[in-house]
Protein backbone atom coordinates (compact mmCIF):
# COMPACT_ATOMS: atom_id res chain seq x y z
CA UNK A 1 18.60 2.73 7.50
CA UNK A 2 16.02 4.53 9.95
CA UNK A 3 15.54 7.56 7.69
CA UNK A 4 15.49 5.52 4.50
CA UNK A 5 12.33 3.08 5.97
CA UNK A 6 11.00 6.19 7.62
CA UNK A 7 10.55 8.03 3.88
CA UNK A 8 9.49 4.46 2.37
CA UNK A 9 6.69 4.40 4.92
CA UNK A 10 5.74 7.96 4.14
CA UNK A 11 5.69 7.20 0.69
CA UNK A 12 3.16 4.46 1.38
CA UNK A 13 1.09 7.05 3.10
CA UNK A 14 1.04 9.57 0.90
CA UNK A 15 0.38 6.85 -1.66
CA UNK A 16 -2.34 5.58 -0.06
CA UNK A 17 -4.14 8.91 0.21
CA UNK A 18 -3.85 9.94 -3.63
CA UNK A 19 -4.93 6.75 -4.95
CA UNK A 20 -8.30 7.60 -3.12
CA UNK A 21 -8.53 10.94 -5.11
CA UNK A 22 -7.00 10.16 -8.07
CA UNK A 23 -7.87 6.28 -9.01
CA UNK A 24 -5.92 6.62 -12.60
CA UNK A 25 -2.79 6.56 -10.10
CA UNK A 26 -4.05 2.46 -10.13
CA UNK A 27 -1.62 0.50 -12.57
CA UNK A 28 -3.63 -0.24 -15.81
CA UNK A 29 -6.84 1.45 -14.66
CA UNK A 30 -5.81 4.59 -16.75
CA UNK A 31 -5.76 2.73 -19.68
CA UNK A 32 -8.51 0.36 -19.90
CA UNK A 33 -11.23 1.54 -21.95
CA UNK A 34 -14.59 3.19 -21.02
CA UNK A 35 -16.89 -0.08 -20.88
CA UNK A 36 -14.18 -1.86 -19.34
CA UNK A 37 -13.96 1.07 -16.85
CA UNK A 38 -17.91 1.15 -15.90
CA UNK A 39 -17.53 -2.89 -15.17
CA UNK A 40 -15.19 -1.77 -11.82
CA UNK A 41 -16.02 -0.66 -8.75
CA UNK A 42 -13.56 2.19 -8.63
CA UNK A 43 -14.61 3.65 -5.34
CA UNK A 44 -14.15 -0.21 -3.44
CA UNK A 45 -11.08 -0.54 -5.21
CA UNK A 46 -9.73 3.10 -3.92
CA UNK A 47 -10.77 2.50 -0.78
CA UNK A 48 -8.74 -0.87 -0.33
CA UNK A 49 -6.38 0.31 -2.01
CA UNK A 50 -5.71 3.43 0.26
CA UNK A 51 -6.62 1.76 3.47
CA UNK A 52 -3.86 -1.24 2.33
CA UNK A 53 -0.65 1.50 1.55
CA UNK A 54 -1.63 3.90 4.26
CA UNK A 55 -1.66 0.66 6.56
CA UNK A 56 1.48 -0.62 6.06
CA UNK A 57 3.33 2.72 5.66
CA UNK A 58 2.02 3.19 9.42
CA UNK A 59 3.15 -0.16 10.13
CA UNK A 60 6.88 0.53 8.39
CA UNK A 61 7.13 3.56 10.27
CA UNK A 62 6.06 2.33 13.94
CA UNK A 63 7.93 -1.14 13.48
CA UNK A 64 10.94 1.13 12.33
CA UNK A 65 11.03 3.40 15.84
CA UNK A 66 10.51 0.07 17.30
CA UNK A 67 13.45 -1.76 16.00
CA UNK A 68 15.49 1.35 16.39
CA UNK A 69 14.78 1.78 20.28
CA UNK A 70 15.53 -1.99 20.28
CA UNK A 71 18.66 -1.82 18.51
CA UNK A 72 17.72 -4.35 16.13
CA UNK A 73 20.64 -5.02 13.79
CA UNK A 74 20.45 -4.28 9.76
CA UNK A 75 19.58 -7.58 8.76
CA UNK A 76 16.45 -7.78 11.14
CA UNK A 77 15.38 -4.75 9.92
CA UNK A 78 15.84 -5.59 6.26
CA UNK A 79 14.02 -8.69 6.91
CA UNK A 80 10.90 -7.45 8.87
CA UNK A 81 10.43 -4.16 6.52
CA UNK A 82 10.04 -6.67 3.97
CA UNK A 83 7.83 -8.91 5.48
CA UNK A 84 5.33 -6.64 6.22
CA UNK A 85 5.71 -4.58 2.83
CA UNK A 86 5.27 -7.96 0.65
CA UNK A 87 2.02 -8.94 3.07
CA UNK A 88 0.36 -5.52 2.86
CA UNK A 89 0.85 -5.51 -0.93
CA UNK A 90 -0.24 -9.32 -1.10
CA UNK A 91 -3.38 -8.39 1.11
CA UNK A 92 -3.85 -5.30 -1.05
CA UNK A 93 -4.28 -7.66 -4.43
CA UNK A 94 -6.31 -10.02 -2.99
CA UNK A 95 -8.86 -7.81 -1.62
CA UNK A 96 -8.84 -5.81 -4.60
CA UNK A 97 -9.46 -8.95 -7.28
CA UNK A 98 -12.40 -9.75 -4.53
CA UNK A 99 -14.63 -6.74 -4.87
CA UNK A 100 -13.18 -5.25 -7.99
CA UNK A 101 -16.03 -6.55 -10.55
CA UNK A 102 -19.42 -4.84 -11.34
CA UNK A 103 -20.53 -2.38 -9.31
């Protein structure tokens, strides 16, 4: 289990710093049209976007070495990988619908 949440928050990381380079990574932002396109903030919604993943990747991976040097058993870990995955992506949507209109 420790290398499997150690590569998930790694993922998130690496994640997190692509989306900032390469918005069309966003789901649906690749496909909406030009006009549509000028009517987002891209670089706000980046920004939030990589500061969200890269966020809770760190907080997957440090929670992870925690739990480990604890001993925590599987279903602990299961549940608090979760927990904080589902919040950072919840926090990640919310912030984004705030600032994503008109630049």
């Amino acid at each position: 289990m420790l290398i499997a949440f150690l590569i998930n928050g790694l993922i998130l990381i690496v994640a997190g710093i692509l989306v900032k380079y390469n918005p069309n990574l966003l789901a649906g932002y690749n496909t909406l049209s030009k006009e549509k396109k000028k009517e987002i903030n891209i670089e706000k919604v980046s920004t939030i976007a990589r500061n969200s993943l890269i966020i809770t990747g760190a907080l997957i991976i440090d929670s992870t070495c925690i739990m480990y040097i604890l001993e925590s058993s599987e279903i602990t870990q299961i549940t608090i990988i979760s927990i904080i995955f589902i919040t950072g992506l919840l926090a990640m949507l919310i912030l984004v619908n705030r600032v994503s209109k008109i630049k």
